[in-house]
Protein backbone atom coordinates (compact mmCIF):
# COMPACT_ATOMS: atom_id res chain seq x y z
CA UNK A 1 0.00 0.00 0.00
CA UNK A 2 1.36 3.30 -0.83
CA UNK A 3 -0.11 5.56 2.12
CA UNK A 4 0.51 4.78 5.31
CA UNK A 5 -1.26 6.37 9.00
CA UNK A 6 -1.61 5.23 11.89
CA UNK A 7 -5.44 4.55 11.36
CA UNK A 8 -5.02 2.39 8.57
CA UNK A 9 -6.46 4.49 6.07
CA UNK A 10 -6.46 3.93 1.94
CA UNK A 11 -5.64 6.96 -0.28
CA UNK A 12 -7.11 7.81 -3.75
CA UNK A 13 -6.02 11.22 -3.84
CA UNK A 14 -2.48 12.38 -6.12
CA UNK A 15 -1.46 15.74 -4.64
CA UNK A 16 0.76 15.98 -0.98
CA UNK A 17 1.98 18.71 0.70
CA UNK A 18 3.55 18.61 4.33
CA UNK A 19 1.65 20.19 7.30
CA UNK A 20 1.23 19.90 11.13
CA UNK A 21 -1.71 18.07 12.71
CA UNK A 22 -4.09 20.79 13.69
CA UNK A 23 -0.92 23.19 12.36
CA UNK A 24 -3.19 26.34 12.54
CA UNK A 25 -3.39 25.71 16.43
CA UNK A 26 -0.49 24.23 17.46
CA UNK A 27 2.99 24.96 15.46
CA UNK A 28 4.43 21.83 17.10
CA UNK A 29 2.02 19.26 15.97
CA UNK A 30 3.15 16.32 14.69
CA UNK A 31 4.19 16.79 10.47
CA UNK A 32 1.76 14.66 8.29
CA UNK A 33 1.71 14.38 4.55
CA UNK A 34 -2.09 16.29 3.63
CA UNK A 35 -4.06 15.31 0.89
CA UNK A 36 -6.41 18.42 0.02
CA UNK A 37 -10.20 16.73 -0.59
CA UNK A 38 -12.90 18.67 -2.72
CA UNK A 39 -15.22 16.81 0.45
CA UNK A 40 -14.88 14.81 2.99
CA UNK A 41 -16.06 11.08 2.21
CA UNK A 42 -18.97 9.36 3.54
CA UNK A 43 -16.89 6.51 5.09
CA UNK A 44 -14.11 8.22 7.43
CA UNK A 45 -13.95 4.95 9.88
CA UNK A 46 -10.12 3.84 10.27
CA UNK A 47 -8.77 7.32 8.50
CA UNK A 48 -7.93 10.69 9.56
CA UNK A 49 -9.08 14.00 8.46
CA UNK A 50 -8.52 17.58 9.40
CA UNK A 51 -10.60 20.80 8.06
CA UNK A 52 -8.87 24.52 7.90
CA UNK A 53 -10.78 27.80 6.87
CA UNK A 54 -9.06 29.78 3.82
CA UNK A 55 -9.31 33.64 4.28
CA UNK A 56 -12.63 33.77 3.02
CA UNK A 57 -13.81 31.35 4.98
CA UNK A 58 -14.30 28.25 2.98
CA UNK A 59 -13.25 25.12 4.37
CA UNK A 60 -10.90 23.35 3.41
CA UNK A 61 -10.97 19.71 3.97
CA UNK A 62 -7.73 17.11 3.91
CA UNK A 63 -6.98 13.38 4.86
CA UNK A 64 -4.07 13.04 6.53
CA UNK A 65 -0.98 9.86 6.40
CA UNK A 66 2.07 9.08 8.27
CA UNK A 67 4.07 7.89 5.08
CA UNK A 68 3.91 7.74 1.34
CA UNK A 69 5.81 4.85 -0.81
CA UNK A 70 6.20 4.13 -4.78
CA UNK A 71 9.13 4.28 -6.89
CA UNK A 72 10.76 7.48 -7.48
CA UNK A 73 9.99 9.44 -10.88
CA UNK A 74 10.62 13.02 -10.41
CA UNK A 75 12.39 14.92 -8.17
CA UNK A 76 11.63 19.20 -9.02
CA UNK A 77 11.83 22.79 -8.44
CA UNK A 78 9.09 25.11 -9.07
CA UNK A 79 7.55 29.04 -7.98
CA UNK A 80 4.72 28.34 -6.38
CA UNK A 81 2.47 31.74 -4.36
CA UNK A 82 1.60 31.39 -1.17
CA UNK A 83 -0.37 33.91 0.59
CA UNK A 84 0.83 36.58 -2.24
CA UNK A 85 4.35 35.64 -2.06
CA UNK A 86 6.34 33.99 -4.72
CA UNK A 87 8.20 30.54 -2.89
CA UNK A 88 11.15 28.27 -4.62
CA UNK A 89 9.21 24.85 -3.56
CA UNK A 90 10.71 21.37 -3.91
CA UNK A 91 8.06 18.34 -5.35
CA UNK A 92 8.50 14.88 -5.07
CA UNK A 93 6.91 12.26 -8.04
CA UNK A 94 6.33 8.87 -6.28
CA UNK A 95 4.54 5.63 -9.11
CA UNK A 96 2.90 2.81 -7.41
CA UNK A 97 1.26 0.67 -10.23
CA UNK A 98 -1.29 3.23 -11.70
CA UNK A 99 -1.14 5.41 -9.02
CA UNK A 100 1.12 8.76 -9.11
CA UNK A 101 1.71 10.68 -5.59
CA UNK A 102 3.33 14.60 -6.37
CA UNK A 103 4.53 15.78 -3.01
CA UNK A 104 5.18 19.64 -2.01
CA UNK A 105 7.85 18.56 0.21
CA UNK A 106 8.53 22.50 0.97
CA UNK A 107 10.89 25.26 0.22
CA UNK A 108 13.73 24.26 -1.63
CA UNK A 109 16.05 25.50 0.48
CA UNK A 110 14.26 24.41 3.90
CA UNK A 111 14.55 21.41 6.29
CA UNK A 112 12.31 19.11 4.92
CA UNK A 113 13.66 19.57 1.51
CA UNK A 114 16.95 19.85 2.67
CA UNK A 115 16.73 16.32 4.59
CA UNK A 116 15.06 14.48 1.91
CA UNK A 117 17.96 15.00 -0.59
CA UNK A 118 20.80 14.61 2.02
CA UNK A 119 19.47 11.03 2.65
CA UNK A 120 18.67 10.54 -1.35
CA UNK A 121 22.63 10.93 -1.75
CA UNK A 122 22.95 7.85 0.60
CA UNK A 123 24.68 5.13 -1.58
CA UNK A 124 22.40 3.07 -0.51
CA UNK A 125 19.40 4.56 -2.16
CA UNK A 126 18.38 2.82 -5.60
CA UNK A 127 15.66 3.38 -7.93
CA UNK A 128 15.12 0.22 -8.32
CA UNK A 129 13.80 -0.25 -4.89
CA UNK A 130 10.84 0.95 -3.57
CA UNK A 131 11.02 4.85 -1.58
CA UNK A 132 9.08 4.82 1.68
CA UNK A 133 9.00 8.74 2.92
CA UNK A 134 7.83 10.55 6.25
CA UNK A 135 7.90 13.22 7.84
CA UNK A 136 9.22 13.59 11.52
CA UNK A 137 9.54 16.85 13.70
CA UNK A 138 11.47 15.97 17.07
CA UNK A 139 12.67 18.05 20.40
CA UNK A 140 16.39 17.75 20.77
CA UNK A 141 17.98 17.32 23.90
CA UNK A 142 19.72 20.73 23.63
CA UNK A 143 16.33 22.33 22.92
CA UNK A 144 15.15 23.16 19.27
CA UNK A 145 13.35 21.08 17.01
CA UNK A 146 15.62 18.23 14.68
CA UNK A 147 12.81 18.68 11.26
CA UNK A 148 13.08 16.11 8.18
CA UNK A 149 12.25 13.31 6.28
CA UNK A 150 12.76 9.51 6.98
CA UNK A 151 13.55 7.94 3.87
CA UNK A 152 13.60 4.10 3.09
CA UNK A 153 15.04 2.25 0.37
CA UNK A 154 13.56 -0.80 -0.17
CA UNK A 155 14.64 -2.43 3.67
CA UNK A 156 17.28 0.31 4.09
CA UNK A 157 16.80 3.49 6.19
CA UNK A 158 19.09 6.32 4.55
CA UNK A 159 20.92 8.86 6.71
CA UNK A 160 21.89 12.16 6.43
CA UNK A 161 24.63 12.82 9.03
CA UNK A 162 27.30 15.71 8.21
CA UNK A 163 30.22 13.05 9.25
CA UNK A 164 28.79 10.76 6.58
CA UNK A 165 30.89 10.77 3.11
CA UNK A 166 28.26 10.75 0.80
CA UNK A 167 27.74 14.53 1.87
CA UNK A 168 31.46 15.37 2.08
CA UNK A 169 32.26 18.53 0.40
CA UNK A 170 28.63 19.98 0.91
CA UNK A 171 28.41 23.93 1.59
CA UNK A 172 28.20 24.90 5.35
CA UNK A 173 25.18 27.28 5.72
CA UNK A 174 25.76 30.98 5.84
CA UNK A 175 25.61 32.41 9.16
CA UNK A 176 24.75 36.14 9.36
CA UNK A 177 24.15 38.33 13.12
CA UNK A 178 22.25 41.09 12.72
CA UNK A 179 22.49 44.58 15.07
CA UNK A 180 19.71 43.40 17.23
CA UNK A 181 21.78 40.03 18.15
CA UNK A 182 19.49 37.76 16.31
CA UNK A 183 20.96 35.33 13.69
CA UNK A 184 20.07 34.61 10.10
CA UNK A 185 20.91 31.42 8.40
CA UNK A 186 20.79 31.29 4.52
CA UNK A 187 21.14 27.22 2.71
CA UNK A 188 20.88 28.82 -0.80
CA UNK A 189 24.44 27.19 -1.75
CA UNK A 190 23.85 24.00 0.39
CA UNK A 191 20.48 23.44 -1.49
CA UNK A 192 21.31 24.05 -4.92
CA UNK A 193 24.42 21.51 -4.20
CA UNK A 194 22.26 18.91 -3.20
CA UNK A 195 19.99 19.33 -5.81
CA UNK A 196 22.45 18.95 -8.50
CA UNK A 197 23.85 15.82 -6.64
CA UNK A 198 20.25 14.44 -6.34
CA UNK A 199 19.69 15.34 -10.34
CA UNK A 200 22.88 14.28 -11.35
CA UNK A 201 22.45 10.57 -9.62
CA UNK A 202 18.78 10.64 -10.98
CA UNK A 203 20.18 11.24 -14.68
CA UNK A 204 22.39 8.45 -14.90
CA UNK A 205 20.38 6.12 -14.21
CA UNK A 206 18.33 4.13 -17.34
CA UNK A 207 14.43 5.01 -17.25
CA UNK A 208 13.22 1.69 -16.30
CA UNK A 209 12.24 0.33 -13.17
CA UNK A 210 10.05 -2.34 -11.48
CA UNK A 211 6.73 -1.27 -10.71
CA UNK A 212 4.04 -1.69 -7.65
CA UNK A 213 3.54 -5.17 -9.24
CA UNK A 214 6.59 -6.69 -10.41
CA UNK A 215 6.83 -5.56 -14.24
CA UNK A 216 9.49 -3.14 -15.77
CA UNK A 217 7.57 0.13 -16.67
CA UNK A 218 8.49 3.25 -18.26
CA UNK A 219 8.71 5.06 -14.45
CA UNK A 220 11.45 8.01 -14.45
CA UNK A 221 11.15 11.55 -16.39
CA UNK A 222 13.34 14.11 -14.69
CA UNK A 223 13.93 17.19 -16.98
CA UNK A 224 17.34 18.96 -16.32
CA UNK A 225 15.49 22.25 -16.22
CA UNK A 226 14.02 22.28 -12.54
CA UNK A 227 11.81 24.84 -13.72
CA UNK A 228 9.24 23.47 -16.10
CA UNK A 229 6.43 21.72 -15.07
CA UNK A 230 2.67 21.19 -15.30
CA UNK A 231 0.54 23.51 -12.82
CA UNK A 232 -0.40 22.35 -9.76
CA UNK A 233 -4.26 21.28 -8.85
CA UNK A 234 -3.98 22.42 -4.55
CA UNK A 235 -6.06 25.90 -4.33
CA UNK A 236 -4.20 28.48 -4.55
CA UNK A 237 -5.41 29.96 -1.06
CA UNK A 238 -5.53 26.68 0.60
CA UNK A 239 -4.47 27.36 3.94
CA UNK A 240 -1.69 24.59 4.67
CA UNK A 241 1.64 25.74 5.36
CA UNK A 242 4.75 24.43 4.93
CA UNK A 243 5.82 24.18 8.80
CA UNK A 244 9.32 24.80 8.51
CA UNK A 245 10.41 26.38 11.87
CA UNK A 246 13.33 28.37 11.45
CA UNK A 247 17.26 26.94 12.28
């Protein structure tokens, strides 16, 4: 089964983004992957489901699951607006059998995003094996939050330590202090390395790959240009956010 939550759920929907459960009340809720739902379904038994007002007051309905797996078939960059701002947001392409699965992971230069492609540079991670993603939000010891994505590849869990050697030579982030004493960190270089790393490793391998059921279908289209791709279905005031608490 490609969705995964706690309450056992089944998923027909196509379109992902990452939010917090009951994110417009509580900033620290735990991250699910959101479906957004045209209307809720008769039969909710075994599933969860959360509903958030847009500005104008319409609600918004989404089902919500712990993890999302398929084989991996597009990994891109594109502008998307959010509430009248222009945002540089990373999208996932997951195929299981006739299903597709397009997740907005988040900004492109952001932890979830950021996490997803450290751990896709894992030499461990093949395309031939099935990708099993979720998102986790934890409290660290020393305080702060420790914000990413658990990625699987096939049995394997990838990680995305800076000691580990498949991230050797990656950009440190870019630390600037402002006059009040409060610190701004910018991953600019940091993502676009990863990104060509992750595009790179994508490109050379051949377009053909096992399927949900066994059989060897056409499964992988990743255009070089990160920038070019079909619009997206969400609402364009749907009021999920992207959760990313700041470093």
């Amino acid at each position: 089964m490609a969705t995964h939550t706690t309450t056992g759920g089944e998923n027909y929907g196509r379109k992902f983004t990452i939010s917090r459960l009951n994110g417009q009340n509580d900033k620290n809720g735990k991250p699910y992957f959101f479906e957004w739902l045209r209307e809720l379904p008769e039969d909710q038994a075994g599933r969860l489901f959360e509903t958030r007002r847009a500005p104008d007051g319409t609600a918004r309905h989404h089902e919500l699951f712990q993890a999302l797996d398929g084989y991996l078939s597009g990994l891109e960059r594109d502008l998307r607006e959010i509430s009248g701002k222009q945002r540089d947001m990373l999208y996932l392409t997951l195929k299981d059998g006739i299903d597709t699965y397009e997740i907005e992971v988040g900004d492109y230069d952001g932890r979830y995003a950021l996490d997803l492609m450290k751990r896709m540079l894992h030499p461990d991670f093949s395309l031939s094996q099935k990708m099993r993603i979720s998102p986790y939000s934890l409290i660290k010891d020393s305080g702060g939050y420790n914000i990413g994505v658990s990625v699987f590849s096939g049995v394997n869990k990838m990680t995305a330590a800076w000691q580990d050697p498949h991230l050797e030579g990656m950009p440190e982030p870019v630390k600037e202090t402002l006059r009040n004493g409060d610190t701004n960190w910018y991953f600019d270089d940091q993502a676009k390395w990863l990104f060509e790393k992750v595009s790179a490793l994508i490109s050379g391998i051949p377009n053909t790959a096992p399927d949900a059921v066994g059989n060897t279908a056409q499964a992988y289209d990743l255009p070089v240009n990160p920038n070019v791709r079909a619009n997206h279905d969400l609402p364009a005031d749907d009021p999920l956010l992207t959760d990313d608490l700041p470093f």
